[in-house]
Protein backbone atom coordinates (compact mmCIF):
# COMPACT_ATOMS: atom_id res chain seq x y z
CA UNK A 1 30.96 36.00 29.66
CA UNK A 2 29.80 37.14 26.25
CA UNK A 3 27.10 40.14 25.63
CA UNK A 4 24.44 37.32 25.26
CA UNK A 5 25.22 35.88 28.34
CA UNK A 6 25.40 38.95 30.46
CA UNK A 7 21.48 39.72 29.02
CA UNK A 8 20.21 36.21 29.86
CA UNK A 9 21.78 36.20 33.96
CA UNK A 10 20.35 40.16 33.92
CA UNK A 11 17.23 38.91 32.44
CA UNK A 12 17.06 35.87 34.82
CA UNK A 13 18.07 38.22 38.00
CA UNK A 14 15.24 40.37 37.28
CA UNK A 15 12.86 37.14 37.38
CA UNK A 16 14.03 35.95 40.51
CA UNK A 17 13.95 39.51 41.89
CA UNK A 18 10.33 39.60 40.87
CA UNK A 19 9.26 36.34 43.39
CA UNK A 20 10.38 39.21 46.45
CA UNK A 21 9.78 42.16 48.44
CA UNK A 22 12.98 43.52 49.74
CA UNK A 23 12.54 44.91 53.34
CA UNK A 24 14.94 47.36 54.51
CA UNK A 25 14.90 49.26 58.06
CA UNK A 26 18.09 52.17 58.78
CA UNK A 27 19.82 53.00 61.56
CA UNK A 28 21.71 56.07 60.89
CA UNK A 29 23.66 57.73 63.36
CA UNK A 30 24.21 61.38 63.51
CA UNK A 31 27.26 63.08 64.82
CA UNK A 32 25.74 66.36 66.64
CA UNK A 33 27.31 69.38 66.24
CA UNK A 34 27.91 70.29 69.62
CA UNK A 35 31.69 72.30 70.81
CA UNK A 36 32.04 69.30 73.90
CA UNK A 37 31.38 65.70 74.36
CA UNK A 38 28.41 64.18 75.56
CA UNK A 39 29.26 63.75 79.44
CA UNK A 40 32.09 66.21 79.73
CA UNK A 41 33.55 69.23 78.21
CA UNK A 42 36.06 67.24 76.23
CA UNK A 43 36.19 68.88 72.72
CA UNK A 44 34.08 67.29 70.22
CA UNK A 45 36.10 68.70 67.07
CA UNK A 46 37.47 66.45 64.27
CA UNK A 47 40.90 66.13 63.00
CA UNK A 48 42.74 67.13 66.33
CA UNK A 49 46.40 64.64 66.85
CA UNK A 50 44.90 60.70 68.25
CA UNK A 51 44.00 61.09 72.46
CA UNK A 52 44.44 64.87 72.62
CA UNK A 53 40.69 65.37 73.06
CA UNK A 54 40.55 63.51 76.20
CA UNK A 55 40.43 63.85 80.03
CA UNK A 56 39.79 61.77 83.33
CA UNK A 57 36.39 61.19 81.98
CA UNK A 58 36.86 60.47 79.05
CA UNK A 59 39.09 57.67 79.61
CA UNK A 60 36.61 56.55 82.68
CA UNK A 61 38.69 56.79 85.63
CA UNK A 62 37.32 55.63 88.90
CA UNK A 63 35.65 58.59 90.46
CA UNK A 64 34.71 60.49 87.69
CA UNK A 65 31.10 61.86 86.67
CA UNK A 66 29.48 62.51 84.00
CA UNK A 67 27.31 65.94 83.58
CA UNK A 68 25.03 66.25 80.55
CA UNK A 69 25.46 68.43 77.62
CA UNK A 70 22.06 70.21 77.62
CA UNK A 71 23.09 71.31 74.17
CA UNK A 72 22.81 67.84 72.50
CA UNK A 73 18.53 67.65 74.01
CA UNK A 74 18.32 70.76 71.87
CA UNK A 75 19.62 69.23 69.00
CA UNK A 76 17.57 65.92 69.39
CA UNK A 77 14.51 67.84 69.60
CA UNK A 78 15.25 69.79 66.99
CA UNK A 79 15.15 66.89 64.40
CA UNK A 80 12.34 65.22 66.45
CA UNK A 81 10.15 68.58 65.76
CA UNK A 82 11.35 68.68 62.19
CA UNK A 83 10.36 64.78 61.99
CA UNK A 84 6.58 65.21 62.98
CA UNK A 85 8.19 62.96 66.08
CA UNK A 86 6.40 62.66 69.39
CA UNK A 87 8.98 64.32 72.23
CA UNK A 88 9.40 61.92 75.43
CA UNK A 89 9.35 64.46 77.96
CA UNK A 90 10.41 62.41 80.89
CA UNK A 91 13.74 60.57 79.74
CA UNK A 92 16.77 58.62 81.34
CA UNK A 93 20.10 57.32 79.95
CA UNK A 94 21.01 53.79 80.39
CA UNK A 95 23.89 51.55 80.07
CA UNK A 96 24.00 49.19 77.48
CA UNK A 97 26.83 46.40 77.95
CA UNK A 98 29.36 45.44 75.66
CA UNK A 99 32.98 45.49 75.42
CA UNK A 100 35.02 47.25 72.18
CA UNK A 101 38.56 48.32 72.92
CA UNK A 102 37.43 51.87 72.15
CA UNK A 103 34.91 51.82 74.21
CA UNK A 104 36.81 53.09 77.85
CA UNK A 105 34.02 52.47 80.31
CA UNK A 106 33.20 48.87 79.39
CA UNK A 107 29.23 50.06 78.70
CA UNK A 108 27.95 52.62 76.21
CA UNK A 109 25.43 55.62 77.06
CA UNK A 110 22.33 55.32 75.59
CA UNK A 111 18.83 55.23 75.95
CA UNK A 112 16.48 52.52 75.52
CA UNK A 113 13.04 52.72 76.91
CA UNK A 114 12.29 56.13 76.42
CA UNK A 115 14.12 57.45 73.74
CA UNK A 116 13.84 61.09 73.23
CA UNK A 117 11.98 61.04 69.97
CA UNK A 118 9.11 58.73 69.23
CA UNK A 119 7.33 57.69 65.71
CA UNK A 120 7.47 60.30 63.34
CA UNK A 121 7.82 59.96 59.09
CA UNK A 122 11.06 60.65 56.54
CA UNK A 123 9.54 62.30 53.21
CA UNK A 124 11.00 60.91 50.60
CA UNK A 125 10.87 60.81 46.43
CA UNK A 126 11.87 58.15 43.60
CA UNK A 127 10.94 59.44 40.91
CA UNK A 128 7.66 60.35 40.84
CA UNK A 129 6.56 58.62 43.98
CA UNK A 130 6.39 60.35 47.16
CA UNK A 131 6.62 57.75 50.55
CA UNK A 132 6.65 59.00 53.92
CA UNK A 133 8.85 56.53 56.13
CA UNK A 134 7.93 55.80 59.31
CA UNK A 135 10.20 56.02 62.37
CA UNK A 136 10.31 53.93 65.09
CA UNK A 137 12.41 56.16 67.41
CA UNK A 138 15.41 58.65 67.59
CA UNK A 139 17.69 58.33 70.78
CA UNK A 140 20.60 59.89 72.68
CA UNK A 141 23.83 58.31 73.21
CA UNK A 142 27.53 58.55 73.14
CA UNK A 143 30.05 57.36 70.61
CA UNK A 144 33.03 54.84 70.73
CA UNK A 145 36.41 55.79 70.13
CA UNK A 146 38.21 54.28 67.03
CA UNK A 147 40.64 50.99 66.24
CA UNK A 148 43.18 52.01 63.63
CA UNK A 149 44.71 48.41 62.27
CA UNK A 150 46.96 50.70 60.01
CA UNK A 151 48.75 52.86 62.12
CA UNK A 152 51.17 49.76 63.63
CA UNK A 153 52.67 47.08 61.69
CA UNK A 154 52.39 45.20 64.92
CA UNK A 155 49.53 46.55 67.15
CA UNK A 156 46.46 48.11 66.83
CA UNK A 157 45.81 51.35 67.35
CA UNK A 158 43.35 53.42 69.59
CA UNK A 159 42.55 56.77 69.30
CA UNK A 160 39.86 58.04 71.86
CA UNK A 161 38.90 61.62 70.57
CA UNK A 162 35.86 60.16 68.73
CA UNK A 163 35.08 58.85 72.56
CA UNK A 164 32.04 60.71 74.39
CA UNK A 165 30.86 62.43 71.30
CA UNK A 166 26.72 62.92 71.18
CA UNK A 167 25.06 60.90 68.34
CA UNK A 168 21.75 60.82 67.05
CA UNK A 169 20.69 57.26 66.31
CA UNK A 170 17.86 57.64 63.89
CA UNK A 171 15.95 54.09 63.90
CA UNK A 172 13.51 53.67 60.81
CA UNK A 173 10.59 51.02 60.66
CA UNK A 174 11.27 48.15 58.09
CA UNK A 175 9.46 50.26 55.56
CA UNK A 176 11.92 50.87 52.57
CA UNK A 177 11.84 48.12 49.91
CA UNK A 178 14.43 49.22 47.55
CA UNK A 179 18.17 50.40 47.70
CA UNK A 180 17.00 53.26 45.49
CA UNK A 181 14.61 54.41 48.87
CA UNK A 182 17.00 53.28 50.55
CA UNK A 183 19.33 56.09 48.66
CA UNK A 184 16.79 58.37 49.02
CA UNK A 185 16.02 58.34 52.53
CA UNK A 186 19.53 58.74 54.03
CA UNK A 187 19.91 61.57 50.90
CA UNK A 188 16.71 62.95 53.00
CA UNK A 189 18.16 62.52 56.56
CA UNK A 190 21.59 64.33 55.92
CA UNK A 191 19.85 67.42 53.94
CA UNK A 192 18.05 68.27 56.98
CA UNK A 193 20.49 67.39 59.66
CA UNK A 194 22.73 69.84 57.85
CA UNK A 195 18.97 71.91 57.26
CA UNK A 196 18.98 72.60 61.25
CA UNK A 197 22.90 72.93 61.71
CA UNK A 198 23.17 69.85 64.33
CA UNK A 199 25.25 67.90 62.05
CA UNK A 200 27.73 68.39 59.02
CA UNK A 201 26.59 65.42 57.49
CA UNK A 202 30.16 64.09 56.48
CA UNK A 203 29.97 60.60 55.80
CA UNK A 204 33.48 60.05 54.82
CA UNK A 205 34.51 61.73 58.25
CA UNK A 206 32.34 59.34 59.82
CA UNK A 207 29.68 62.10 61.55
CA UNK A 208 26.78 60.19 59.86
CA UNK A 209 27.02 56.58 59.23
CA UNK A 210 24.49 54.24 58.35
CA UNK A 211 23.28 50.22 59.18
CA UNK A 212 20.91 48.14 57.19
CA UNK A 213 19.03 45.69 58.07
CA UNK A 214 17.91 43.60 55.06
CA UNK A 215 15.83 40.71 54.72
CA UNK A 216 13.36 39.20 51.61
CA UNK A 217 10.72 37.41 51.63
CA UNK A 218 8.39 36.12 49.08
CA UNK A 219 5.46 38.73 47.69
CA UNK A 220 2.68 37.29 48.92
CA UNK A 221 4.03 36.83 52.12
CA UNK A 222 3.21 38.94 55.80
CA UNK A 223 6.09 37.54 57.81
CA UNK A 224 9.90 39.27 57.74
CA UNK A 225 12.00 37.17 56.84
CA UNK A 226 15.88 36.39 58.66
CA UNK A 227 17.73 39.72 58.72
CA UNK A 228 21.22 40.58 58.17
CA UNK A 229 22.58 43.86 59.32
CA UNK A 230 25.27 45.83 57.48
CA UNK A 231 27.48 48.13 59.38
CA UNK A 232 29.10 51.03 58.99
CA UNK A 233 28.64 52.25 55.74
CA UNK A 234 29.93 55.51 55.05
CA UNK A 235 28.72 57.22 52.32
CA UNK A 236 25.18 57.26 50.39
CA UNK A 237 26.14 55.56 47.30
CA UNK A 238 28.04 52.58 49.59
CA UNK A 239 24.50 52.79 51.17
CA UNK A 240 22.80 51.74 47.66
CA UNK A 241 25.65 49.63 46.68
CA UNK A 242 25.66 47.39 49.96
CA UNK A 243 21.86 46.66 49.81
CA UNK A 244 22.26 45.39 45.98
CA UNK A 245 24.80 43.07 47.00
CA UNK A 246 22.81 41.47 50.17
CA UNK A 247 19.81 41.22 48.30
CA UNK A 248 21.28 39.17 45.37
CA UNK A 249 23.28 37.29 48.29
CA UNK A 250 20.09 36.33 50.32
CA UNK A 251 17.88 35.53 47.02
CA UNK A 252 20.81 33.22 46.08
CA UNK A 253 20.68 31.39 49.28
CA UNK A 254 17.16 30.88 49.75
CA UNK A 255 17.14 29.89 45.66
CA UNK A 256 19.70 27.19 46.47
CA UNK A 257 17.30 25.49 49.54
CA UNK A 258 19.65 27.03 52.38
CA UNK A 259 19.03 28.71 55.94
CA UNK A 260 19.43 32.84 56.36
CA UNK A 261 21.68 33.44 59.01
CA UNK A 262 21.32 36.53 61.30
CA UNK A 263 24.64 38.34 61.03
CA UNK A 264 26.16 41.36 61.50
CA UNK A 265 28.14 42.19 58.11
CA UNK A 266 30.52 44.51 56.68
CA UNK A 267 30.87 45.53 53.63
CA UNK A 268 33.53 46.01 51.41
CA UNK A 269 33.34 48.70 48.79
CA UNK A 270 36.50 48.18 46.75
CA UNK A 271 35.52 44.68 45.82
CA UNK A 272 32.27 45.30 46.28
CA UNK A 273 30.73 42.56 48.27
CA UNK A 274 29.93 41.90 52.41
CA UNK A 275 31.16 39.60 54.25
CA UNK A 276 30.64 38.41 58.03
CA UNK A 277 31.68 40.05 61.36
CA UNK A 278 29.24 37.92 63.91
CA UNK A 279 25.70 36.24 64.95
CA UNK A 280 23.76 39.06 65.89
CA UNK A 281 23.19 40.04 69.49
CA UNK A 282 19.79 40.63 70.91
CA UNK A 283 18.27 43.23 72.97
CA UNK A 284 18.60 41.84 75.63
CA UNK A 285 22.34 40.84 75.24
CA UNK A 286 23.18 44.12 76.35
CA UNK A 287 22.16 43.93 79.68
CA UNK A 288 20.10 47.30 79.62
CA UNK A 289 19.69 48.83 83.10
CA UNK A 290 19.76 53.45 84.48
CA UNK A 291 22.74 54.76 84.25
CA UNK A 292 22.76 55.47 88.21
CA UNK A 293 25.38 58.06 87.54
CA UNK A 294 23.26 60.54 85.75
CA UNK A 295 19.43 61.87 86.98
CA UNK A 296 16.69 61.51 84.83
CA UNK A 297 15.78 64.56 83.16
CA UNK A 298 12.48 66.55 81.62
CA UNK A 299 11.99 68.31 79.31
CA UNK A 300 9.50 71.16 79.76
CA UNK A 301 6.82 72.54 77.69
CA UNK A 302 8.41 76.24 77.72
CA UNK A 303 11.40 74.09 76.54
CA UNK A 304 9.71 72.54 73.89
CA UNK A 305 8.20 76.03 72.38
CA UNK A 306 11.69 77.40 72.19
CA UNK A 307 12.98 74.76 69.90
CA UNK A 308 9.61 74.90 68.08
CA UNK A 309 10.26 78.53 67.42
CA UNK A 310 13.82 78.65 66.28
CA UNK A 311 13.34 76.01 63.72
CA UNK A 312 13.52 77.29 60.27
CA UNK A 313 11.40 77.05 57.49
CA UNK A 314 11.60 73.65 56.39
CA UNK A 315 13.05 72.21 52.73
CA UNK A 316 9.36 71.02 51.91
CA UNK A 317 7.66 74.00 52.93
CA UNK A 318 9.95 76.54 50.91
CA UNK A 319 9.68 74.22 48.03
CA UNK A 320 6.04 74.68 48.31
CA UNK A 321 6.01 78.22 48.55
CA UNK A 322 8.86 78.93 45.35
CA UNK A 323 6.58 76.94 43.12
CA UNK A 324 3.58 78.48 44.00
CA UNK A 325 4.88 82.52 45.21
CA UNK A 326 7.74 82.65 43.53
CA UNK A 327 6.47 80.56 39.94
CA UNK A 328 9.50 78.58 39.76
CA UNK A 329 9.97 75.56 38.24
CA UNK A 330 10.03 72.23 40.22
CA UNK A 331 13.77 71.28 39.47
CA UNK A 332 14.84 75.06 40.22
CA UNK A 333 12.80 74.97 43.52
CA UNK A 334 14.32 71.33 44.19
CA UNK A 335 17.98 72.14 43.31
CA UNK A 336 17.66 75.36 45.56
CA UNK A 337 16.26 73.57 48.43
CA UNK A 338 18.58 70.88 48.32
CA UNK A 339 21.09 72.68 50.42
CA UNK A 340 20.29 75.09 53.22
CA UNK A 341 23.41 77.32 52.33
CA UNK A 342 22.09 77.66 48.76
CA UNK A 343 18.64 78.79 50.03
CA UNK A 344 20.12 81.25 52.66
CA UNK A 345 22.01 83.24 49.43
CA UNK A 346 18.89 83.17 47.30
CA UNK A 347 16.45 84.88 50.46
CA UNK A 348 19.16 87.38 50.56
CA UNK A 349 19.32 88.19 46.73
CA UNK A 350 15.61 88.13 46.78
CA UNK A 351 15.32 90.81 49.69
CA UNK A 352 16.92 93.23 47.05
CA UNK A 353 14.72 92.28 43.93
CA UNK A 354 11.46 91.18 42.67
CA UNK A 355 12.77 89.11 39.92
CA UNK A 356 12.64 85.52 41.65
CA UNK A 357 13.09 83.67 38.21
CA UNK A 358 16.21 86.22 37.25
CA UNK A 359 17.69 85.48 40.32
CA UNK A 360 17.44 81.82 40.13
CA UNK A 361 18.66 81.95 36.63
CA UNK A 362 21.66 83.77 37.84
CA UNK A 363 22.15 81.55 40.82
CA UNK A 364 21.66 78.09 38.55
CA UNK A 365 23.71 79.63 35.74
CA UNK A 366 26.78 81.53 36.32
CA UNK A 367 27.56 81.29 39.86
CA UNK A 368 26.59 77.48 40.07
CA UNK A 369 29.13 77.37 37.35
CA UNK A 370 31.59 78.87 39.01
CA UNK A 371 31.46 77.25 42.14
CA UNK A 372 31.86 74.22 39.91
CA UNK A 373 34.66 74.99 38.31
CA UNK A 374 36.50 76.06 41.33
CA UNK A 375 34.99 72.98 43.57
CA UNK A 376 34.27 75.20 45.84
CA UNK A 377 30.56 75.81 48.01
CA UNK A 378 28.99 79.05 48.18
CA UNK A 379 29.61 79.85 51.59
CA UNK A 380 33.06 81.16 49.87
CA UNK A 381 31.84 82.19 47.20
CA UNK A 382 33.58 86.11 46.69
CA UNK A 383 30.62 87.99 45.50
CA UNK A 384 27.84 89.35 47.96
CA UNK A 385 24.45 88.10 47.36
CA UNK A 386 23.43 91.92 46.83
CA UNK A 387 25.56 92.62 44.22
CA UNK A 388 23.91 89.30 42.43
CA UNK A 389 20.87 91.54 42.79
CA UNK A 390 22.45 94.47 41.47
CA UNK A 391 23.27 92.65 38.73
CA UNK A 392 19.80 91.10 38.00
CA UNK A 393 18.87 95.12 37.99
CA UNK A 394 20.93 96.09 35.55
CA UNK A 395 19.64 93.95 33.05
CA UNK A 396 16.10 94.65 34.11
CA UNK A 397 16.57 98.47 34.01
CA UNK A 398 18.52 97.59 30.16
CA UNK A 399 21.47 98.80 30.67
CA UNK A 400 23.26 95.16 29.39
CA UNK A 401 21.84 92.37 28.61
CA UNK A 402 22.08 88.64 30.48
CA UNK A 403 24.91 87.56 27.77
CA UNK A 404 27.01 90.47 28.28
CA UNK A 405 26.00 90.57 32.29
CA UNK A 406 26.60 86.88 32.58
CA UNK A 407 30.10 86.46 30.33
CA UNK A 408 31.86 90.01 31.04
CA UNK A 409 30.72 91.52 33.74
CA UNK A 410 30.03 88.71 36.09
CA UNK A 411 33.41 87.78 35.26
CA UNK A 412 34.76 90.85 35.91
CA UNK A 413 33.45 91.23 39.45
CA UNK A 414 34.99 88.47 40.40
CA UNK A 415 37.95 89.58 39.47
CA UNK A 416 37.11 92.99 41.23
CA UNK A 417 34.56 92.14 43.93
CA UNK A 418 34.70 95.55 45.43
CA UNK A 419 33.15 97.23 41.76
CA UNK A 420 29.72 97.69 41.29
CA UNK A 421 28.11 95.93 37.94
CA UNK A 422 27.44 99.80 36.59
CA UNK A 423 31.02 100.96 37.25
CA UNK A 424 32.42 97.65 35.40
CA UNK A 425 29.63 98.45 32.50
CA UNK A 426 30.73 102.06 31.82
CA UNK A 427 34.27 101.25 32.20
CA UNK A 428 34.34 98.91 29.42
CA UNK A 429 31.99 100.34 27.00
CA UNK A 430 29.47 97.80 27.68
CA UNK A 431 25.86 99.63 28.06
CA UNK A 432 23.43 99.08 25.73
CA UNK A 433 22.16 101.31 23.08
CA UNK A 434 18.64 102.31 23.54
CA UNK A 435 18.72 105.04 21.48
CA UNK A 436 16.26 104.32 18.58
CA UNK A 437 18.09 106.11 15.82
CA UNK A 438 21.89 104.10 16.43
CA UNK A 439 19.83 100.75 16.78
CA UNK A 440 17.78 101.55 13.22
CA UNK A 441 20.51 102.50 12.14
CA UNK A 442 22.35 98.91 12.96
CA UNK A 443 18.53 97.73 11.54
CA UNK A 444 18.77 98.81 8.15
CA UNK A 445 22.79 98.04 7.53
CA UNK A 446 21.78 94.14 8.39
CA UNK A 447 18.64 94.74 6.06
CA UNK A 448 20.68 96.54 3.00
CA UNK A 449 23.25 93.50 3.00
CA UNK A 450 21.26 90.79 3.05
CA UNK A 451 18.58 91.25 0.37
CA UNK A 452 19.06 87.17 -0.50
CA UNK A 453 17.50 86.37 2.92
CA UNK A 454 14.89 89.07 3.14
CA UNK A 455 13.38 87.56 0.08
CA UNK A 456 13.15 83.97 1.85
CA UNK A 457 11.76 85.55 4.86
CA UNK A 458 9.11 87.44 3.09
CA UNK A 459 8.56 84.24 0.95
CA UNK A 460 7.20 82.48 4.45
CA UNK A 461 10.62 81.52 5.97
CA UNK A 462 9.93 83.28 9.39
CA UNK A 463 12.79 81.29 11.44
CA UNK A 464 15.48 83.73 9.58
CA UNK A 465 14.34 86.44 11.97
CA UNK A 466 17.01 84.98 14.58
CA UNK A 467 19.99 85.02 11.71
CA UNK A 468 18.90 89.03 11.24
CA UNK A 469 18.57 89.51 14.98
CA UNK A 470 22.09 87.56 15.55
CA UNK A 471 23.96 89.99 12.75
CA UNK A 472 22.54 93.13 14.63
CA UNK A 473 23.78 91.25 18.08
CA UNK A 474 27.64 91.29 16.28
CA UNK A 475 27.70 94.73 14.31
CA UNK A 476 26.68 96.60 17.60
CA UNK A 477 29.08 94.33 19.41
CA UNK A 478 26.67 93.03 21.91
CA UNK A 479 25.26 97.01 22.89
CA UNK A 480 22.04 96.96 20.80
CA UNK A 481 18.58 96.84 22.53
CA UNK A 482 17.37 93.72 21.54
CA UNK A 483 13.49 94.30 22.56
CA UNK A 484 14.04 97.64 20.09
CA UNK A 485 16.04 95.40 17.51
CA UNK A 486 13.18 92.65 17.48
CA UNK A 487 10.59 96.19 17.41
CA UNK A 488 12.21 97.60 14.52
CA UNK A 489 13.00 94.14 12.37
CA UNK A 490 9.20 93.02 12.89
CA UNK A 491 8.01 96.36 11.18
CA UNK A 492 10.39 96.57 8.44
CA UNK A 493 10.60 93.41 7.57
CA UNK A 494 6.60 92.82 7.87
């Protein structure tokens, strides 16, 4: 298809687009964090050998119990706090019916009606609009195990370690209406799962996957129309990708005069398109009934004020407070609260200087640099975050400036982590010259060889005050003042 054509099926894509509101609802499930399974004290670790992380009850002998991992509450309520989520205090698990061949018991753990977390709102941004999501619920339950098709040229393969683990499934109300919200809200939901350390987040490890459901239906309509889910996708830009495709699927059958069927889909991300596992099951399907193997439990209100209290600060309300404190920047307060482990150095450089906007500088600049470079995230990052703040002293006090800092001694220290800044300064000649007479001195050799551009500064060309200032940078080799240089060039030169 030529250039012209690709413009005219764009151009008509965007019209038929235009006739409907997407409506997308997630499901994402959460991983937690937690050292043993769900129901036993199975290790919950990834990457051990296939079936090594197993035990009777695990694998669901007759006979065996299950005891609940009072850790994996915590976590729920954690998020459910952090969520502006109502906390069901009285709870149960159930058993919801359905047979996988990775699932050992026949039934999966869940909960259906109380989950642990009810309502509650996602913040989230597109460019410059804010939306705030609404939940419908969060709930407790176990994972399945995993079918490897690859492992056997003959037989598939079953590996149960991933069997028992707690999840988080985090249910949204049909409330997004684009894949970029879409993009947006699970870019949300992993930043503060990793936020409150009850999940790493890892989509391509499969500790946080996600489900759309996607339907259209015309813009002047109230009614959802037929949905389609989409399983499994594993990683935020699949997320975006997926919903794209489904759309422009379902506006292509109900253009053509045909029926939406509800499926369950998967999708396939090297050829980019999704294609159909089953009919979807209903509620009801599943056969919900109490677990009669495990008690109901409550949660108390002493319970409740403990979680409350060891919550952190949240990303919005430090963003808040760095714009408005601190007087930095919106993107600098975004970038910094975009990952908990970036905010954790900054606190401690700022506990050892005043100099919020020098410290994000250096922590934007150089060392974001670095940890580029070496792919690499901070949490291994050599230097300490006080000698950052050493560093950010040293230029304050004048002793170098941010070029030579940033490009020699920075560079330096990494080198040589156990130096201070000052020893790495003196031992390479690299402190500035504040004495007046040197820098004039440096002053009036750039002034007596450049008479040429005096003249055309004193004739009205005042942007040549950078070439003078530059030329006093080089002959003092980086060393001079330059607050003294731009002192002394403003009076002779004016």
């Amino acid at each position: 298809m030529g250039d012209r054509g690709k413009l005219l099926c764009t151009f008509a894509s965007v019209i038929k687009n235009d006739k409907y509101q997407v409506v997308i609802g997630l499901e994402v499930h959460a991983q937690l964090l937690t050292k043993s399974k769900l129901f036993c004290g199975d290790s919950a670790a990834f990457g051990a050998a296939p079936n090594t992380h197993i035990s009777p009850i695990t694998l669901a002998h007759p006979g065996t119990l299950p005891k609940m991992n009072k850790e994996a509450i915590e976590y729920a309520v954690k998020l459910g706090l952090a969520l502006h989520c109502d906390i069901e205090q009285q709870n149960y698990f159930a058993r919801k019916n359905y047979f996988y061949p990775d699932l050992p018991k026949g039934y999966q753990v869940s909960q259906h009606t109380t989950p642990i977390c009810k309502n509650g709102t996602v913040r989230i941004k597109t460019g410059e609009i804010v939306r705030h999501i609404r939940l419908n619920r969060i709930h407790i339950e176990e994972d399945a195990g995993k079918s490897l098709h690859d492992a056997n040229d003959l037989y598939t393969s079953i590996d149960l370690n991933r069997a028992g683990v707690p999840l988080l499934e985090i249910v949204s109300e049909p409330d997004l209406h684009s894949s970029e919200e879409a993009f947006a809200y699970v870019t949300e939901l992993r930043r503060l799962v990793r936020w409150l350390n009850i999940c790493d987040g890892n989509m391509e490890e499969g500790s946080m996957r996600c489900d759309a459901n996607i339907s259209i239906r015309l813009k002047d309509e109230t009614k959802l129309g037929t949905r389609v889910e989409v399983k499994n996708l594993n990683s935020i830009r699949n997320v975006k990708r997926a919903i794209d495709f489904e759309v422009n699927r379902l506006i292509d059958i109900v253009e053509s005069g045909e029926k939406v069927l509800q499926q369950t889909r998967s999708y396939d991300a090297d050829a980019n398109t999704t294609f159909s596992l089953r009919s979807k099951e209903e509620a009801d399907d599943y056969r919900y009934f109490a677990d009669p193997d495990l008690t109901p439990f409550n949660i108390t209100d002493e319970f409740l004020q403990r979680v409350k209290a060891s919550l952190p600060a949240l990303p919005e309300e430090l963003e808040k407070k760095y714009k408005t404190e601190f007087c930095l920047a919106d993107y600098d307060a975004q970038v910094i609260c975009g990952d908990k482990t970036l905010v954790d150095f900054f606190e401690a450089i700022i506990q050892h200087t005043n100099n919020y906007k020098a410290a994000v500088n250096w922590l934007m600049g150089p060392v974001k640099s670095y940890l580029n470079e070496k792919d690499m995230d901070i949490s291994s990052f050599p230097l300490s975050p006080q000698k950052i703040s050493t560093l950010v002293q040293l230029v304050d006090d004048g002793k170098v400036n941010f070029s030579i800092a940033s490009s020699k001694i920075f560079t330096a220290l990494l080198a040589a982590p156990l130096k201070t800044p000052l020893q790495i300064a003196i031992e390479q000649n690299l402190l500035q010259e504040t004495d007046s007479g040197s820098v004039e001195a440096w002053v009036d050799e750039v002034i007596a060889k450049m008479p040429d551009k005096i003249k055309e500064y004193k004739s009205g060309k005042k942007g040549l005050i950078g070439l003078f200032v530059g030329e006093v940078k080089k002959i003092s080799k980086g060393k001079a003042d330059m607050n003294l240089v731009n002192k002394l060039l403003a009076e002779k030169l004016n």
